[in-house]
N, C-alpha and C. Protein backbone atom coordinates (compact mmCIF):
# COMPACT_ATOMS: atom_id res chain seq x y z
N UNK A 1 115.08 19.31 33.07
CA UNK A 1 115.37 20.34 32.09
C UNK A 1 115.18 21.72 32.73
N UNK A 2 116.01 22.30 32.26
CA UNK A 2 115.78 23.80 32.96
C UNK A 2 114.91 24.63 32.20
N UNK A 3 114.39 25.64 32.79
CA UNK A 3 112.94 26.05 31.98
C UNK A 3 113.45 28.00 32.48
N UNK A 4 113.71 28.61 30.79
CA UNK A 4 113.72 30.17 31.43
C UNK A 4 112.59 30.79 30.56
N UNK A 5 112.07 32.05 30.95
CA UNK A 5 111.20 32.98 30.61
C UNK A 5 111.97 33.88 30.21
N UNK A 6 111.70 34.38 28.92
CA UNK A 6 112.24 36.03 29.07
C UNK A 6 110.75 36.73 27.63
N UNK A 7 110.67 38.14 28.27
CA UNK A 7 110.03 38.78 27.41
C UNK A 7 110.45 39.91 26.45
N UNK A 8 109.91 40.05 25.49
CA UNK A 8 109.35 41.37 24.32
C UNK A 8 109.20 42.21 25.41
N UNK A 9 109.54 43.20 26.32
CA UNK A 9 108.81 43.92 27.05
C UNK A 9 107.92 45.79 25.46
N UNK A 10 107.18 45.57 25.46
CA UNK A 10 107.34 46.56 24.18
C UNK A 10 106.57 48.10 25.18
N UNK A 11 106.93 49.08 24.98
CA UNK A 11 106.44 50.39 25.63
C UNK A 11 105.33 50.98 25.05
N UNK A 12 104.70 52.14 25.40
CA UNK A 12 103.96 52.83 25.00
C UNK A 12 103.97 53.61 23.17
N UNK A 13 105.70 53.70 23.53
CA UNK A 13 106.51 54.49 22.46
C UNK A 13 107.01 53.44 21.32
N UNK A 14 106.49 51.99 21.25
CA UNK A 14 106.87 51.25 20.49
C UNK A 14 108.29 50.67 20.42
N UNK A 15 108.68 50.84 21.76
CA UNK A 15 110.30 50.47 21.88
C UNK A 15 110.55 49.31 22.67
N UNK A 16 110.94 48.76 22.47
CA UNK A 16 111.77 47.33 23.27
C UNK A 16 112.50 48.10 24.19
N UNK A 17 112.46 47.11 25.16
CA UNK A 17 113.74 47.21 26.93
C UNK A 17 114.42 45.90 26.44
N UNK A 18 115.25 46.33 26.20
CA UNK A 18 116.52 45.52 26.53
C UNK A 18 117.55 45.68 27.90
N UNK A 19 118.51 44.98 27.94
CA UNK A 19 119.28 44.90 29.49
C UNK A 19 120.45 44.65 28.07
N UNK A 20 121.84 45.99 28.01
CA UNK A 20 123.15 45.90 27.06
C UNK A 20 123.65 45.03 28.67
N UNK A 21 124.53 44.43 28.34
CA UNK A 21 125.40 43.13 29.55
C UNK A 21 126.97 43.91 29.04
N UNK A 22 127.53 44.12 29.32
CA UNK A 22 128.84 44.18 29.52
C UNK A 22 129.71 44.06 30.64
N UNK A 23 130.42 42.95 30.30
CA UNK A 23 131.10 41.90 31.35
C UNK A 23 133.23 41.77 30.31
N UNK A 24 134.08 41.55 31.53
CA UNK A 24 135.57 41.64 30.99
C UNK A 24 135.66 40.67 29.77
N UNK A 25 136.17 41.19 28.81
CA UNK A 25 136.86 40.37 27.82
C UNK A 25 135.85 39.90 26.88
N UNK A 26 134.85 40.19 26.85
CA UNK A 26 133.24 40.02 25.79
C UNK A 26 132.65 41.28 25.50
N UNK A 27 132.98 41.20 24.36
CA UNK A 27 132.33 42.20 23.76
C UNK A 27 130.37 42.71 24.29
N UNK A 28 130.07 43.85 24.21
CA UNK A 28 128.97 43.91 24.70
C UNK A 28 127.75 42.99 24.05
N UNK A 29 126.76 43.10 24.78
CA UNK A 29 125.60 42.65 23.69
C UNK A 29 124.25 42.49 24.63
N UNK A 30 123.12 42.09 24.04
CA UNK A 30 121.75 42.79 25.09
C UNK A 30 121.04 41.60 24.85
N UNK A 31 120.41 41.59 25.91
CA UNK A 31 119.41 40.19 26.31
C UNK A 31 118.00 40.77 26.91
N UNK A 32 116.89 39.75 26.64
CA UNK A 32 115.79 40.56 27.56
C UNK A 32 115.67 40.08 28.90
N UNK A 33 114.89 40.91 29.06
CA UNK A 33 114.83 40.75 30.97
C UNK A 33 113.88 39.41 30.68
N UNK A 34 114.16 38.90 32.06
CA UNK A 34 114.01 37.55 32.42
C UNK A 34 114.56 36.40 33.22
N UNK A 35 114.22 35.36 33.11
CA UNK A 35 115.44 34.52 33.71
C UNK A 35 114.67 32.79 34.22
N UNK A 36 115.30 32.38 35.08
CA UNK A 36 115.13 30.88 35.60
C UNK A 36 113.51 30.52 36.18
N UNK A 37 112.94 29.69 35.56
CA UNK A 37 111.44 29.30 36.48
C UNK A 37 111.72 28.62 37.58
N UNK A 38 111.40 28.99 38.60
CA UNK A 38 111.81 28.32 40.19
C UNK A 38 111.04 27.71 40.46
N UNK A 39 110.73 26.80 41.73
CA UNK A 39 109.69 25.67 41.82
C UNK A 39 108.75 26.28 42.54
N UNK A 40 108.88 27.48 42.81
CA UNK A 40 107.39 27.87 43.70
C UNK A 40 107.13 28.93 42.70
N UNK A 41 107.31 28.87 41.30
CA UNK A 41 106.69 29.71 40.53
C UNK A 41 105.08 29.05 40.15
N UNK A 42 104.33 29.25 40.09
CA UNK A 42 102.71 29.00 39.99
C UNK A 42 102.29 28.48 38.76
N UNK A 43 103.37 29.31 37.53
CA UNK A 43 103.28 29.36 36.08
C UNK A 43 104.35 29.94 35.54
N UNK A 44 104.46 29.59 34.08
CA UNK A 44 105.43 30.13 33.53
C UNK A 44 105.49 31.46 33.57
N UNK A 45 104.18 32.27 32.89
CA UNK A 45 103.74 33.63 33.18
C UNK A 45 104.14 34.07 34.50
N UNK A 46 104.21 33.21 35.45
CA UNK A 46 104.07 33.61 37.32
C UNK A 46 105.24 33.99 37.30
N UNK A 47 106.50 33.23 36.69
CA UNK A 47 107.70 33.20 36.65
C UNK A 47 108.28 34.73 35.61
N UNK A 48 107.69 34.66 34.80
CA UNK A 48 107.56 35.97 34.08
C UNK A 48 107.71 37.24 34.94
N UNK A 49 106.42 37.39 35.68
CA UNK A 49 105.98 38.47 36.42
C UNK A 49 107.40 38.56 37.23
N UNK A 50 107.37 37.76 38.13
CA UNK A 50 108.45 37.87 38.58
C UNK A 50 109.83 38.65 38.74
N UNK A 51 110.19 37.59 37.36
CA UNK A 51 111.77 38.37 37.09
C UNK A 51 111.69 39.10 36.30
N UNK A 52 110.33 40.23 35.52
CA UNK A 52 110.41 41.43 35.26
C UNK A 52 110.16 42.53 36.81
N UNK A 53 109.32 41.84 37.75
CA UNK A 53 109.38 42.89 39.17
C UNK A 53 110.93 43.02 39.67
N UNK A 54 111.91 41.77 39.68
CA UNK A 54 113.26 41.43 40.20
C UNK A 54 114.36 42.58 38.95
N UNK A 55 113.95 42.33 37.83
CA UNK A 55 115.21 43.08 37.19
C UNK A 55 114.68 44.53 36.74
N UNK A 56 113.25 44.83 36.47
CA UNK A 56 113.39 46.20 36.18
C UNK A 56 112.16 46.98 37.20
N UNK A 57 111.91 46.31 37.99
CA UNK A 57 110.41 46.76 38.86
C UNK A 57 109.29 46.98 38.26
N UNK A 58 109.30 46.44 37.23
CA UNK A 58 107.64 46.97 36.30
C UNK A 58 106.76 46.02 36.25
N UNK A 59 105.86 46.09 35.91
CA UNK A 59 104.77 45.26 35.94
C UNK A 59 104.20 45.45 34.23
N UNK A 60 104.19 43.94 33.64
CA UNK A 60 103.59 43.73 32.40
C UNK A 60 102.47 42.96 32.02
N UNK A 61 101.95 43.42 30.45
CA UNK A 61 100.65 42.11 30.34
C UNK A 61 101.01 41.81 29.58
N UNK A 62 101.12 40.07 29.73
CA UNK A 62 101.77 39.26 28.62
C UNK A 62 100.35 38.94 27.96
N UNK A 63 100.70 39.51 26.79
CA UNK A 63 99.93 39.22 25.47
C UNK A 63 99.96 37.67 24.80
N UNK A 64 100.68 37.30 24.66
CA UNK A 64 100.67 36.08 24.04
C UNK A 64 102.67 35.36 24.11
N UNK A 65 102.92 33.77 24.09
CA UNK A 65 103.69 33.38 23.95
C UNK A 65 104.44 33.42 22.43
N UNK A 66 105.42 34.28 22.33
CA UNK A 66 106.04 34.53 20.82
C UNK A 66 107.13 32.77 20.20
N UNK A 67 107.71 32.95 21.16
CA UNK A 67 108.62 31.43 20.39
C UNK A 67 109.22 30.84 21.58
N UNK A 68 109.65 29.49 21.02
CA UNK A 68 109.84 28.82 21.97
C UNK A 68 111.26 27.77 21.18
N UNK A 69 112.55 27.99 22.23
CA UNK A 69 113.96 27.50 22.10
C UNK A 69 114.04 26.49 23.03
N UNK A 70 114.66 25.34 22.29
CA UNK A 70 114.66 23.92 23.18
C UNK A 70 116.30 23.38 23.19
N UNK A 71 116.87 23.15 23.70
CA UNK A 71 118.11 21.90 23.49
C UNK A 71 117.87 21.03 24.32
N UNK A 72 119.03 20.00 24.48
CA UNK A 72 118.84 18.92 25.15
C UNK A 72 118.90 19.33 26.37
N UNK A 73 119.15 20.44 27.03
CA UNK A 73 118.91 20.71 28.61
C UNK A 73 118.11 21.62 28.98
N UNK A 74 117.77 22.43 27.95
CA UNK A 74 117.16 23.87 28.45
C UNK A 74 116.04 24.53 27.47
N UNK A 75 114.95 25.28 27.59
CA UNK A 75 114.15 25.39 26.89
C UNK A 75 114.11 26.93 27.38
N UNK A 76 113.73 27.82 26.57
CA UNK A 76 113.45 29.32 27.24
C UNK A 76 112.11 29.47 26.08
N UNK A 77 111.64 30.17 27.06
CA UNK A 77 110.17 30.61 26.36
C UNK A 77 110.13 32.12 26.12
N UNK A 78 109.98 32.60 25.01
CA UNK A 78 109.80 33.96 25.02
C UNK A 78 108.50 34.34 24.82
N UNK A 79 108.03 35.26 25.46
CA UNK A 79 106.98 35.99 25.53
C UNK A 79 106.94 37.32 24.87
N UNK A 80 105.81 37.83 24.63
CA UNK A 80 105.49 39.40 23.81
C UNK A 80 104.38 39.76 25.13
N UNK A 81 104.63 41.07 25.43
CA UNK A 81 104.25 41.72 26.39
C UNK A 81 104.21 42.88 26.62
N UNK A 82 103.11 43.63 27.10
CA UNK A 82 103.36 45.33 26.96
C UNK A 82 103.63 45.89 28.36
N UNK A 83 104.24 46.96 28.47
CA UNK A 83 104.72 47.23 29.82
C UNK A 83 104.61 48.64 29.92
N UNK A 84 104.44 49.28 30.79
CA UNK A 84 103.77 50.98 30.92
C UNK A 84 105.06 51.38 31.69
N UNK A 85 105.36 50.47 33.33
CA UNK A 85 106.06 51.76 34.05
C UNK A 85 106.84 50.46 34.64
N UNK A 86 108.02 51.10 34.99
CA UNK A 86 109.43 50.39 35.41
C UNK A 86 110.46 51.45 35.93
N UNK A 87 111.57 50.43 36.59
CA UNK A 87 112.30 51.61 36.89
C UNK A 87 113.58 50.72 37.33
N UNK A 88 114.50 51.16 36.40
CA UNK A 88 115.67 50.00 36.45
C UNK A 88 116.57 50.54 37.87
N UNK A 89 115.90 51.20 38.64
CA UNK A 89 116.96 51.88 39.99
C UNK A 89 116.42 50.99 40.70
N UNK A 90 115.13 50.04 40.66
CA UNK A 90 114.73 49.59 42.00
C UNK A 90 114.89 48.11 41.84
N UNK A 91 115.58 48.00 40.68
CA UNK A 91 115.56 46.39 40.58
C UNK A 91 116.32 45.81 41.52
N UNK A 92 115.76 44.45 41.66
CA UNK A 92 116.23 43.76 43.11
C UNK A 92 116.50 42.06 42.76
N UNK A 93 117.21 42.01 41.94
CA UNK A 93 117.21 40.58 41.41
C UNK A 93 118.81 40.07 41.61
N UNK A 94 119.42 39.41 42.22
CA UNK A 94 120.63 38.89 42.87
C UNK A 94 121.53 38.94 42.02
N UNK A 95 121.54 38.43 40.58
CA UNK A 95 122.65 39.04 39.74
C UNK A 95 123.17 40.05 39.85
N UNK A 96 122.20 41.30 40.05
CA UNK A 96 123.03 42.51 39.98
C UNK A 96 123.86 42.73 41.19
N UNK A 97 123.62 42.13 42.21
CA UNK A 97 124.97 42.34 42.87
C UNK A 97 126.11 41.24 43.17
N UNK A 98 126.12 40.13 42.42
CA UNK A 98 127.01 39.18 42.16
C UNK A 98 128.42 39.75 41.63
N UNK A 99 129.41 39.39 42.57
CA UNK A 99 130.73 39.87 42.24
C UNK A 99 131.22 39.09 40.68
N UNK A 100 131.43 39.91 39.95
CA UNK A 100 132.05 39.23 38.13
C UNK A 100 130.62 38.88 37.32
N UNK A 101 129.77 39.92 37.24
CA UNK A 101 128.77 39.85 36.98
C UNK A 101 128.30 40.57 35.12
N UNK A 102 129.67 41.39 35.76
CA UNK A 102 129.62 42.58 34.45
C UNK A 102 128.61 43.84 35.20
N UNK A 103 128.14 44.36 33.82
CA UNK A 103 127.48 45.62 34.24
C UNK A 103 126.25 45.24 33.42
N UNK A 104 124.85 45.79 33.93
CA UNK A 104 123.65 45.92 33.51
C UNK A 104 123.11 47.20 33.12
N UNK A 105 122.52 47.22 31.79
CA UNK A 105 122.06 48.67 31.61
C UNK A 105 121.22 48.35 30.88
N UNK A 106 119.62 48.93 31.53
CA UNK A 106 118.36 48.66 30.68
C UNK A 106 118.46 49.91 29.68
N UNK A 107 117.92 50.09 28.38
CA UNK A 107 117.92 50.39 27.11
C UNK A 107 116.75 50.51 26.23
N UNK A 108 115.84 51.69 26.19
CA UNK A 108 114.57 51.32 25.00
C UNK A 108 115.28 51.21 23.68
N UNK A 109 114.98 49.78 22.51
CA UNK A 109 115.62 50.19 21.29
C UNK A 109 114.09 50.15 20.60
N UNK A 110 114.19 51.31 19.35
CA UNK A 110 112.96 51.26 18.52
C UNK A 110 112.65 49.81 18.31
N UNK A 111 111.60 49.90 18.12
CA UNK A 111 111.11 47.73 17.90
C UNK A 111 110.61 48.08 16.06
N UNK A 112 112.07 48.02 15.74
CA UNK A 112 111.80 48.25 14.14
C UNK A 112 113.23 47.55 13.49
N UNK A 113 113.50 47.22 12.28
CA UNK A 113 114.96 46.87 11.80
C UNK A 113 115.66 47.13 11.86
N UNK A 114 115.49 48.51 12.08
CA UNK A 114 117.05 49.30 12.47
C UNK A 114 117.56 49.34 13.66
N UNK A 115 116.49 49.55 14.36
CA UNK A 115 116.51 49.23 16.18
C UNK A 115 117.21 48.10 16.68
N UNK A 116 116.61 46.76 15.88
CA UNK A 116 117.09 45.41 16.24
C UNK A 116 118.49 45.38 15.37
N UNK A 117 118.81 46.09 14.55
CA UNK A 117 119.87 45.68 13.23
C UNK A 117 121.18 46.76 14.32
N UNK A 118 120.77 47.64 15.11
CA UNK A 118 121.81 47.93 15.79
C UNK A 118 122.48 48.05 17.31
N UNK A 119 121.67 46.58 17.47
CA UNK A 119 122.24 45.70 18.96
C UNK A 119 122.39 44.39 18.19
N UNK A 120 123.21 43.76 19.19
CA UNK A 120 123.72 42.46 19.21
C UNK A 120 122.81 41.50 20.14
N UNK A 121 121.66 41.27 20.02
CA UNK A 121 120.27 41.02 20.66
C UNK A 121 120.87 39.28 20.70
N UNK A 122 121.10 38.62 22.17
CA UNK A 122 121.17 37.26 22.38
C UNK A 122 120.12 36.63 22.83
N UNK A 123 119.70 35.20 22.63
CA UNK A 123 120.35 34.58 21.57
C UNK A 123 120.23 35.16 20.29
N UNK A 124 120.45 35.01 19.52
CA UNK A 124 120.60 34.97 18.20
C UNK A 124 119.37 34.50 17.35
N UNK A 125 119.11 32.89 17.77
CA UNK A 125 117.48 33.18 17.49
C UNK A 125 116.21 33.77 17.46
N UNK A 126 116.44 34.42 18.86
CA UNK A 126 115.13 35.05 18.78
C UNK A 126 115.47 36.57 18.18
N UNK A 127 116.48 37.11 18.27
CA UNK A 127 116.95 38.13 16.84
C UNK A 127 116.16 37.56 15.60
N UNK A 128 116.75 36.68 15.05
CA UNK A 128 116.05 36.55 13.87
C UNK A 128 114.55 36.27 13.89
N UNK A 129 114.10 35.97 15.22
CA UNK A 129 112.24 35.83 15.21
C UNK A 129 111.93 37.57 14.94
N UNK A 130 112.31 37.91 15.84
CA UNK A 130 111.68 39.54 15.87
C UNK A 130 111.89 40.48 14.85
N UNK A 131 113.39 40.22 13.97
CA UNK A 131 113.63 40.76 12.84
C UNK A 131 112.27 39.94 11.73
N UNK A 132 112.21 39.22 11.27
CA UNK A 132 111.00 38.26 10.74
C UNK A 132 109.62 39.20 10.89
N UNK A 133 109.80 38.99 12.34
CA UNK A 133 107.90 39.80 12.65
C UNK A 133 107.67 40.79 12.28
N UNK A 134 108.92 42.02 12.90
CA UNK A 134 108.62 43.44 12.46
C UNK A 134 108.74 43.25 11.21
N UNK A 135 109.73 42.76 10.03
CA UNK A 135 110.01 43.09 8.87
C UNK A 135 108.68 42.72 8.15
N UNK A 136 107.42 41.51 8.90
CA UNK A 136 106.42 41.51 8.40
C UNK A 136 105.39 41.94 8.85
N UNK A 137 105.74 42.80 9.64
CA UNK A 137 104.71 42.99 10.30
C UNK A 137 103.54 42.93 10.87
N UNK A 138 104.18 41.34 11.84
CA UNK A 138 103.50 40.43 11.84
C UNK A 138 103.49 40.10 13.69
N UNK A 139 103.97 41.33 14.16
CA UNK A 139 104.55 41.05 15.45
C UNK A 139 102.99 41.01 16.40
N UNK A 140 102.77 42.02 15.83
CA UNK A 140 100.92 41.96 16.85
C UNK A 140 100.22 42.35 17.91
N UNK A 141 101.55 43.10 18.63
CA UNK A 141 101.48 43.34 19.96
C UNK A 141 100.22 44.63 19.42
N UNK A 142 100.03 45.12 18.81
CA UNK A 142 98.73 46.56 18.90
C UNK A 142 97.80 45.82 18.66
N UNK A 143 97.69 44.91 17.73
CA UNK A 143 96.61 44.16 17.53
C UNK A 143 95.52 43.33 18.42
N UNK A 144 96.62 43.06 19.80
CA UNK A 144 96.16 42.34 20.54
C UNK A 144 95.76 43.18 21.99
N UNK A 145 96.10 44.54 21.97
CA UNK A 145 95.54 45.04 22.81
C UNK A 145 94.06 45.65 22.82
């Protein structure tokens, strides 16, 4: 089974990083940074660290595991995590220079309903987790620092 990580990266300013993807003939839409657990990853978290150093150069503290998506081949784990400093010029993660890749553009959106209500946040599930949390405010990330 294939196993991906991706995080909540949440800021100082209460805003989500998103990565908008726009690629030919698909409409845009935004995913979080993250990606594939490799076999010399240590941990899932290890794997975490990782492909937030690979796609935006920052360094985060994962607070706690938020939800967890399964099918019959693939499972991605999302994480909630706070992140101070990044810098999407130094990212160094092989997608971005894959020919037919589309285009990458990291993005703070407010981490509130309106924020999430005006991206097209994939998958789709975990949209509706984070819409859920904030709307109950139940997400936790201050709580837990």
């Amino acid at each position: 089974m294939i196993e991906r990580v991706r995080a909540v990266l949440v800021t100082a300013d209460d805003t989500m990083l998103v990565i908008r993807r726009t690629r030919p003939g698909i409409p845009e839409y935004w995913v979080l940074p993250g990606g594939g657990v490799e076999p010399g990853d240590e941990s899932r978290e290890a794997a975490l660290h990782r492909e937030i150093h690979e796609e935006i150069a920052g360094k985060a503290d994962i607070v706690r595991l938020l939800h967890t998506m399964e099918t019959d081949d693939e499972r991605q784990l999302f994480f909630l995590a706070r992140i101070a400093t990044w810098s999407f010029d130094d990212r160094t993660g092989p997608e971005f220079s894959a020919e037919g890749r589309g285009e990458y553009a990291l993005e703070e959106v407010p981490l509130t309903l309106e924020g999430l209500d005006g991206i097209d946040l994939k998958p789709e599930e975990i949209a509706h987790v984070l819409r859920g949390a904030v709307g109950a405010g139940s997400l936790g990330v201050e709580a837990s620092l």
